[in-house]
N, C-alpha and C. Protein backbone atom coordinates (compact mmCIF):
# COMPACT_ATOMS: atom_id res chain seq x y z
N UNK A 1 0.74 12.84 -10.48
CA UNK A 1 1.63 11.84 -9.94
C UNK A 1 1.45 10.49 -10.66
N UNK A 2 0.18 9.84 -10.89
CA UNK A 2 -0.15 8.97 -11.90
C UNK A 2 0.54 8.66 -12.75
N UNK A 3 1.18 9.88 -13.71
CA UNK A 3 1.56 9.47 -14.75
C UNK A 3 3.50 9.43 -14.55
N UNK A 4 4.06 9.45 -13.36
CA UNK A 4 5.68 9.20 -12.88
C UNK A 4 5.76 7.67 -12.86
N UNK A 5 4.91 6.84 -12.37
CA UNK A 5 4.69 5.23 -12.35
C UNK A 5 4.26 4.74 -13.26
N UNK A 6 3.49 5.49 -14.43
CA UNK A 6 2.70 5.06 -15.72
C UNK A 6 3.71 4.04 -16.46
N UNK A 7 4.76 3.87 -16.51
CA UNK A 7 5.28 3.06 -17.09
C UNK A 7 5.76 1.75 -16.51
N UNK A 8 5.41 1.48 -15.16
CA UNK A 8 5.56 0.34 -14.41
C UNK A 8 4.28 -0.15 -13.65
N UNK A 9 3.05 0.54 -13.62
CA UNK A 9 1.75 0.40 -13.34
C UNK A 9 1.27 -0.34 -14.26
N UNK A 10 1.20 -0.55 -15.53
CA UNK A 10 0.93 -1.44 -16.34
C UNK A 10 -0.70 -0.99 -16.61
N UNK A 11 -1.28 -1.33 -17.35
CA UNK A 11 -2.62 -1.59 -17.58
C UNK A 11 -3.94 -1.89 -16.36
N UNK A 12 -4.34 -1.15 -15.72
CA UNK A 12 -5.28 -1.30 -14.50
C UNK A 12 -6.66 -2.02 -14.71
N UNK A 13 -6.76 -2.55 -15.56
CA UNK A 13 -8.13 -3.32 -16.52
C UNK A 13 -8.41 -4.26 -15.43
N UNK A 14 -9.57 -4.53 -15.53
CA UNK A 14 -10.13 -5.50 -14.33
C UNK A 14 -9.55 -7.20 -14.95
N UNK A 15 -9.66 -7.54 -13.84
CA UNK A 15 -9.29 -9.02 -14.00
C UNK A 15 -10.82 -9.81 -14.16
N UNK A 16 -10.47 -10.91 -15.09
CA UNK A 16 -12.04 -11.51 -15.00
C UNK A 16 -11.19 -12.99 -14.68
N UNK A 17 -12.16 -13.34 -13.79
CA UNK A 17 -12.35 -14.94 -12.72
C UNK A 17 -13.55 -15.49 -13.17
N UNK A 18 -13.64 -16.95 -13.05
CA UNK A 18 -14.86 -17.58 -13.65
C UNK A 18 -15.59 -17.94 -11.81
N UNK A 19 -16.45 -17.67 -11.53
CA UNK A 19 -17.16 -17.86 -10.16
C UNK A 19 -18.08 -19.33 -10.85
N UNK A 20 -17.63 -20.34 -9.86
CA UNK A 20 -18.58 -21.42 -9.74
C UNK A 20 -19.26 -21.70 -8.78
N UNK A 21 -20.84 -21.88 -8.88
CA UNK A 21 -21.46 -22.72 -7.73
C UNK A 21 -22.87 -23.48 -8.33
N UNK A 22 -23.32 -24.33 -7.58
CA UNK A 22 -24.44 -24.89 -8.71
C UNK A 22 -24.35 -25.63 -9.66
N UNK A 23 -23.03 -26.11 -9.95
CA UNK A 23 -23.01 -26.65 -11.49
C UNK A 23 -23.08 -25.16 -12.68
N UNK A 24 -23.15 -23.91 -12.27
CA UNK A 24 -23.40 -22.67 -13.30
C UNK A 24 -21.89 -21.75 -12.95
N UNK A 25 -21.20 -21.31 -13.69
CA UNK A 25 -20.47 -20.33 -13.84
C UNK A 25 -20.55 -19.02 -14.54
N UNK A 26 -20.25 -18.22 -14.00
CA UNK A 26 -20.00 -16.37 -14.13
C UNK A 26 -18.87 -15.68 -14.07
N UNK A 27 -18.79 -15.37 -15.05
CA UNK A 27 -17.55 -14.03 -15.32
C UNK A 27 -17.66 -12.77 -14.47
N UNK A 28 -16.50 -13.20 -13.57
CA UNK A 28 -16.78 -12.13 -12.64
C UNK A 28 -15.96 -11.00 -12.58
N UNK A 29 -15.30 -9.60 -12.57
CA UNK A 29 -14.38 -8.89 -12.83
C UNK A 29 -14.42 -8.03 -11.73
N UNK A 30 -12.78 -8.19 -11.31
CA UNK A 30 -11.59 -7.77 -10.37
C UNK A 30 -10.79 -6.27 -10.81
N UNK A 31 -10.96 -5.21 -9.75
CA UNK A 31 -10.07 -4.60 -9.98
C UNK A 31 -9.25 -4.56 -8.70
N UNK A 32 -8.22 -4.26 -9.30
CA UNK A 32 -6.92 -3.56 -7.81
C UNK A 32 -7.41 -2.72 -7.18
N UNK A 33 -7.72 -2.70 -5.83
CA UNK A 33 -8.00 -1.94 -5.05
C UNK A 33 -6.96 -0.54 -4.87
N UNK A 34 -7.03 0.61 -4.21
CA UNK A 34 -6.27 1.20 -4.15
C UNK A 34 -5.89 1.42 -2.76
N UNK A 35 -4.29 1.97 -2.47
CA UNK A 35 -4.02 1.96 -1.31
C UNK A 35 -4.87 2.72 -0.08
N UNK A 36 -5.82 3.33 -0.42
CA UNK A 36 -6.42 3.90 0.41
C UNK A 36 -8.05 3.22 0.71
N UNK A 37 -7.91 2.92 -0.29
CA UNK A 37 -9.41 1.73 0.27
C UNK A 37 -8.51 0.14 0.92
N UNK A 38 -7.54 -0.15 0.75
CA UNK A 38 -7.38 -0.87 1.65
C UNK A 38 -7.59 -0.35 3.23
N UNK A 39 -6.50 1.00 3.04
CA UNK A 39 -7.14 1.30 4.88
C UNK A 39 -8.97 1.09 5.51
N UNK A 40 -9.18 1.55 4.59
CA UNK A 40 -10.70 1.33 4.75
C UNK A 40 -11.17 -0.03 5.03
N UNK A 41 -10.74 -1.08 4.54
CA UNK A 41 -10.58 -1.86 4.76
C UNK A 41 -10.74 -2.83 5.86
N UNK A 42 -9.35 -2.21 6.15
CA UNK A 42 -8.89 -2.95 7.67
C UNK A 42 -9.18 -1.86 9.13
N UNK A 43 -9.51 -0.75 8.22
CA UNK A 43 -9.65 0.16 9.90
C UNK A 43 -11.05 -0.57 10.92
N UNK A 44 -10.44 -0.59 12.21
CA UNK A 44 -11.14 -1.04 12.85
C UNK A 44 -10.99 -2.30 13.18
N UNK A 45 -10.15 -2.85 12.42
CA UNK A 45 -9.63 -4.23 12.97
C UNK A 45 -8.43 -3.98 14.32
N UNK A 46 -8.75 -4.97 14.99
CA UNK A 46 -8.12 -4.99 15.66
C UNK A 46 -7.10 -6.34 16.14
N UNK A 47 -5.87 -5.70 16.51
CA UNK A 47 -4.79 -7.52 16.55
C UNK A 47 -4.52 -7.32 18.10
N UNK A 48 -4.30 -8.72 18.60
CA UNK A 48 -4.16 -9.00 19.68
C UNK A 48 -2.44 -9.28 19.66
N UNK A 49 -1.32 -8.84 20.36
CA UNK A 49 -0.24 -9.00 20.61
C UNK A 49 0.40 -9.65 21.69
N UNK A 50 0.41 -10.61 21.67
CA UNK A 50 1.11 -11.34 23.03
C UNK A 50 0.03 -12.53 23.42
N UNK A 51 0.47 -12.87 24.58
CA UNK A 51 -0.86 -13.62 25.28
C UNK A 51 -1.21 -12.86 26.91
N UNK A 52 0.29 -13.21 27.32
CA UNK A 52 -0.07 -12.08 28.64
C UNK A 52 0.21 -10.98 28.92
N UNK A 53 0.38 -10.37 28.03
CA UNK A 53 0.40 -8.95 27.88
C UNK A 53 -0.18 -8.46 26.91
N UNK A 54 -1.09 -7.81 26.66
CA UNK A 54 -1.63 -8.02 25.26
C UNK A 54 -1.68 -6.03 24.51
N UNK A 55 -1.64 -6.23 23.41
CA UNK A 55 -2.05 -4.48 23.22
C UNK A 55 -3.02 -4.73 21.90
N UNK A 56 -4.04 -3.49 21.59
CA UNK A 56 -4.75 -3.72 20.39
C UNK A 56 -3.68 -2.75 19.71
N UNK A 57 -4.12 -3.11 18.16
CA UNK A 57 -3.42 -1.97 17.84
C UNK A 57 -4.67 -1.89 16.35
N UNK A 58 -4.86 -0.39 15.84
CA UNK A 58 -5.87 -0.92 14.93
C UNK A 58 -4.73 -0.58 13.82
N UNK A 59 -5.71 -1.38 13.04
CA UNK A 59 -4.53 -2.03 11.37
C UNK A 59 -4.86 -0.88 10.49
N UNK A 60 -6.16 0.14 10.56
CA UNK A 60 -6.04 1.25 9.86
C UNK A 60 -4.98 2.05 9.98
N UNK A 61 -4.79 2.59 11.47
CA UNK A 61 -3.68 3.69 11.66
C UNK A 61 -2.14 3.03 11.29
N UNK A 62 -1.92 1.87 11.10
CA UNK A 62 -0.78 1.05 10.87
C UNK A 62 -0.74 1.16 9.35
N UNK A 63 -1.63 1.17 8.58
CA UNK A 63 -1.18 1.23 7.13
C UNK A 63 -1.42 2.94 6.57
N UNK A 64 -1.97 3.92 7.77
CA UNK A 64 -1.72 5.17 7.80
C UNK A 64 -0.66 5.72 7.74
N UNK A 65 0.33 4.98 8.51
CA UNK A 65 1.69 5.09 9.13
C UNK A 65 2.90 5.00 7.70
N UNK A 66 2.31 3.72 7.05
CA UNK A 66 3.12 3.70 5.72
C UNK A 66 3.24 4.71 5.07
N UNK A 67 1.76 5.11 4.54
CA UNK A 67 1.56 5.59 3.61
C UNK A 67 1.99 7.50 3.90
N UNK A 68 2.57 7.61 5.25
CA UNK A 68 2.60 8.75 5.30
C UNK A 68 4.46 8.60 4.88
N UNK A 69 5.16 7.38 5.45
CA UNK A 69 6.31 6.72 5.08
C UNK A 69 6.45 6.88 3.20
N UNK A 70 5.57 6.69 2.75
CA UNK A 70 5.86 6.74 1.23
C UNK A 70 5.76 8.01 1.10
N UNK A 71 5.40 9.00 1.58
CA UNK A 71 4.92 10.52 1.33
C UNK A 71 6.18 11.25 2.01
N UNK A 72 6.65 10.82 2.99
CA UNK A 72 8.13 11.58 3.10
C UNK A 72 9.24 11.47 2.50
N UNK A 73 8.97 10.11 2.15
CA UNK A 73 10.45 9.11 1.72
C UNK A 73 10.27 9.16 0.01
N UNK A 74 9.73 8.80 -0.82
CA UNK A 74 9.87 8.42 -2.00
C UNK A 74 9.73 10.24 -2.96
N UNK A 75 10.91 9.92 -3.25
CA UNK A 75 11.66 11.55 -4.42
C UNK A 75 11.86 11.01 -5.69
N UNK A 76 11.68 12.34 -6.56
CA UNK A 76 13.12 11.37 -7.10
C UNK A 76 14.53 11.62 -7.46
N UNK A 77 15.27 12.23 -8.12
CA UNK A 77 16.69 12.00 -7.99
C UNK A 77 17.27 13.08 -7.77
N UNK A 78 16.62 14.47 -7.76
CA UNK A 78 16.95 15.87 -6.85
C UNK A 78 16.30 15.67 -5.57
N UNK A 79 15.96 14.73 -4.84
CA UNK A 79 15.51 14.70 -3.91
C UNK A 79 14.03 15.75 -3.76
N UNK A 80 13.33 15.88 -4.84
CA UNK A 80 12.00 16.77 -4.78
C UNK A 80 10.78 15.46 -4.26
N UNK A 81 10.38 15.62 -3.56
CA UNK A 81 9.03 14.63 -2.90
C UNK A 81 8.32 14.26 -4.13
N UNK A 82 7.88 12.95 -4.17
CA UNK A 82 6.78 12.06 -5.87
C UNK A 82 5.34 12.73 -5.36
N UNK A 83 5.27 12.70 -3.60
CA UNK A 83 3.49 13.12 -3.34
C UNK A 83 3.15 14.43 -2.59
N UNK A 84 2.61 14.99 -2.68
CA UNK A 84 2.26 16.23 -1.94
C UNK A 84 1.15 16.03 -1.10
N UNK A 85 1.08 15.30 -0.66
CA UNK A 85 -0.46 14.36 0.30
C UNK A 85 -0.22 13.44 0.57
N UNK A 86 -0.80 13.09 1.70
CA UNK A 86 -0.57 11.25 1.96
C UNK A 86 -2.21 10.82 0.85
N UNK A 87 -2.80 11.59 1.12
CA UNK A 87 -4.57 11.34 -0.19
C UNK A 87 -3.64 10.82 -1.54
N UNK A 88 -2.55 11.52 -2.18
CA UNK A 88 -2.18 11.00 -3.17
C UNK A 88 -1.54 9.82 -3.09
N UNK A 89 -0.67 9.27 -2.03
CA UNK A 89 -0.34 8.05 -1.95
C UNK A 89 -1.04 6.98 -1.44
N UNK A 90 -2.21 7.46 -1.13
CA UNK A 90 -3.75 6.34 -1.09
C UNK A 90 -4.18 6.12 -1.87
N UNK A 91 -3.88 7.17 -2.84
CA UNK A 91 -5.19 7.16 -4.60
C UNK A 91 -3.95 6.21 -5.33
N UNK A 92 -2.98 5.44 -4.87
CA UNK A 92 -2.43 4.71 -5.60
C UNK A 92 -2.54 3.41 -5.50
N UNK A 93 -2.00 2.70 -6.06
CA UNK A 93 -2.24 1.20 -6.24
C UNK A 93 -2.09 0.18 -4.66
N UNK A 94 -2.61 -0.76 -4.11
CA UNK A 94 -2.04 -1.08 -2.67
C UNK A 94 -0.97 -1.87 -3.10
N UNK A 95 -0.67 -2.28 -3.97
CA UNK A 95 0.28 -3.04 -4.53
C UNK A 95 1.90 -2.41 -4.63
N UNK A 96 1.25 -0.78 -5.22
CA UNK A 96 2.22 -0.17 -5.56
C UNK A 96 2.87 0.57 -4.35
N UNK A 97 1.77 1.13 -3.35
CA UNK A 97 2.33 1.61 -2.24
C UNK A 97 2.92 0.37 -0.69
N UNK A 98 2.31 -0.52 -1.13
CA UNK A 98 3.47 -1.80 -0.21
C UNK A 98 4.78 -1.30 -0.40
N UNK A 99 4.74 -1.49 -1.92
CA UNK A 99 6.41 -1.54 -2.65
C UNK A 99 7.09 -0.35 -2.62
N UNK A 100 6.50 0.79 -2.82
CA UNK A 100 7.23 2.01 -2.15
C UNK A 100 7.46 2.13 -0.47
N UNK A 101 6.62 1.45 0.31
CA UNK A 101 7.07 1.39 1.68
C UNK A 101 7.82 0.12 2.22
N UNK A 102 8.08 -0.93 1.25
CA UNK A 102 9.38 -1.64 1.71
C UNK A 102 10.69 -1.10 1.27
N UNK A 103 10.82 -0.15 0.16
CA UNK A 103 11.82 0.44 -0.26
C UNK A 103 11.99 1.46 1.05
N UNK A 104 11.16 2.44 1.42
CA UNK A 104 11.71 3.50 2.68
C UNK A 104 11.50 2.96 3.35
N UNK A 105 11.24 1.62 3.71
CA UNK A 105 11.78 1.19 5.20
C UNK A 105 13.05 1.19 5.30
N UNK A 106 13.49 0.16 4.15
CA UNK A 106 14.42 -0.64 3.96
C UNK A 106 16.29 0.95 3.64
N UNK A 107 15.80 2.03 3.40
CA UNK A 107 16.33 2.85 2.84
C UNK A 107 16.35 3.83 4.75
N UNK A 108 15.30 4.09 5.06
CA UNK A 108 15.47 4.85 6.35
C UNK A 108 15.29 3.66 7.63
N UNK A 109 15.76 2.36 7.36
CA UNK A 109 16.32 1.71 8.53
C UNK A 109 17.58 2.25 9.26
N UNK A 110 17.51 2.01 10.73
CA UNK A 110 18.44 2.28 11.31
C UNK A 110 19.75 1.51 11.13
N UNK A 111 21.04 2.39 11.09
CA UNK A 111 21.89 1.41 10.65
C UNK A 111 23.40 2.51 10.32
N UNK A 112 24.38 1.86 10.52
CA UNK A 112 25.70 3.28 10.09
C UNK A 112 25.83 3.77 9.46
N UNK A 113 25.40 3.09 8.43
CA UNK A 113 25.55 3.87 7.09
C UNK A 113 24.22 4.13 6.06
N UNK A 114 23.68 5.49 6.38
CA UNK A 114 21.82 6.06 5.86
C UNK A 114 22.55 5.80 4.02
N UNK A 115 21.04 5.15 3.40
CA UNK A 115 21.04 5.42 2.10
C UNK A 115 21.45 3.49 2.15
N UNK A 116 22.04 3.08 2.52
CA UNK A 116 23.07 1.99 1.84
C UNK A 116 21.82 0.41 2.57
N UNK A 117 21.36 0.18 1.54
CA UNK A 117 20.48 -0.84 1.65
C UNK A 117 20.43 -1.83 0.60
């Protein structure tokens, strides 16, 4: 699957940042996390909704929810599925799987006319 996005994924090379403290600086190097270590991430967090009514909701199973959204929704033009796992649409970029799940939102929103977004 890697290599269907290879041409809009760009180069995955770590980013280097200069870290200051002390008067001393360090080259420090960044990579993109992937969509599935973000869940990791945030699982277990929990958000408070409302004031007097309140619900938790945890932020793992919420970006579970996407990523199973990118795994039904994103084909490509015979309508054949890009992932055969939601594991494969975790092992991808979090960057990249945001952007495939604002597209099938935005594509399986409710609305009269399916497809037209």
């Amino acid at each position: 699957m890697k290599e269907y996005f290879s041409d809009i994924r760009g180069e995955d090379a770590p980013a280097v940042r200069e870290v200051k403290f002390n008067g001393k600086s360090r080259k420090v190097y960044f990579k993109r996390i992937t969509a599935g270590e973000r869940v990791q991430l945030v699982s277990g967090q929990k958000v408070q909704i409302g004031t007097k009514s309140t619900m938790e909701m945890d932020m793992g199973d919420l970006l579970k929810n996407r990523h199973l959204l990118v795994r039904f929704s994103a084909c490509d033009e015979q309508g054949t599925l890009l992932f055969d796992s939601v594991a494969e649409v975790s092992a991808e970029p979090d960057w990249l799987v945001n952007q495939l799940a604002a597209h099938a939102d935005a594509v399986n929103k409710d609305d009269d006319e399916p497809g037209k977004s």
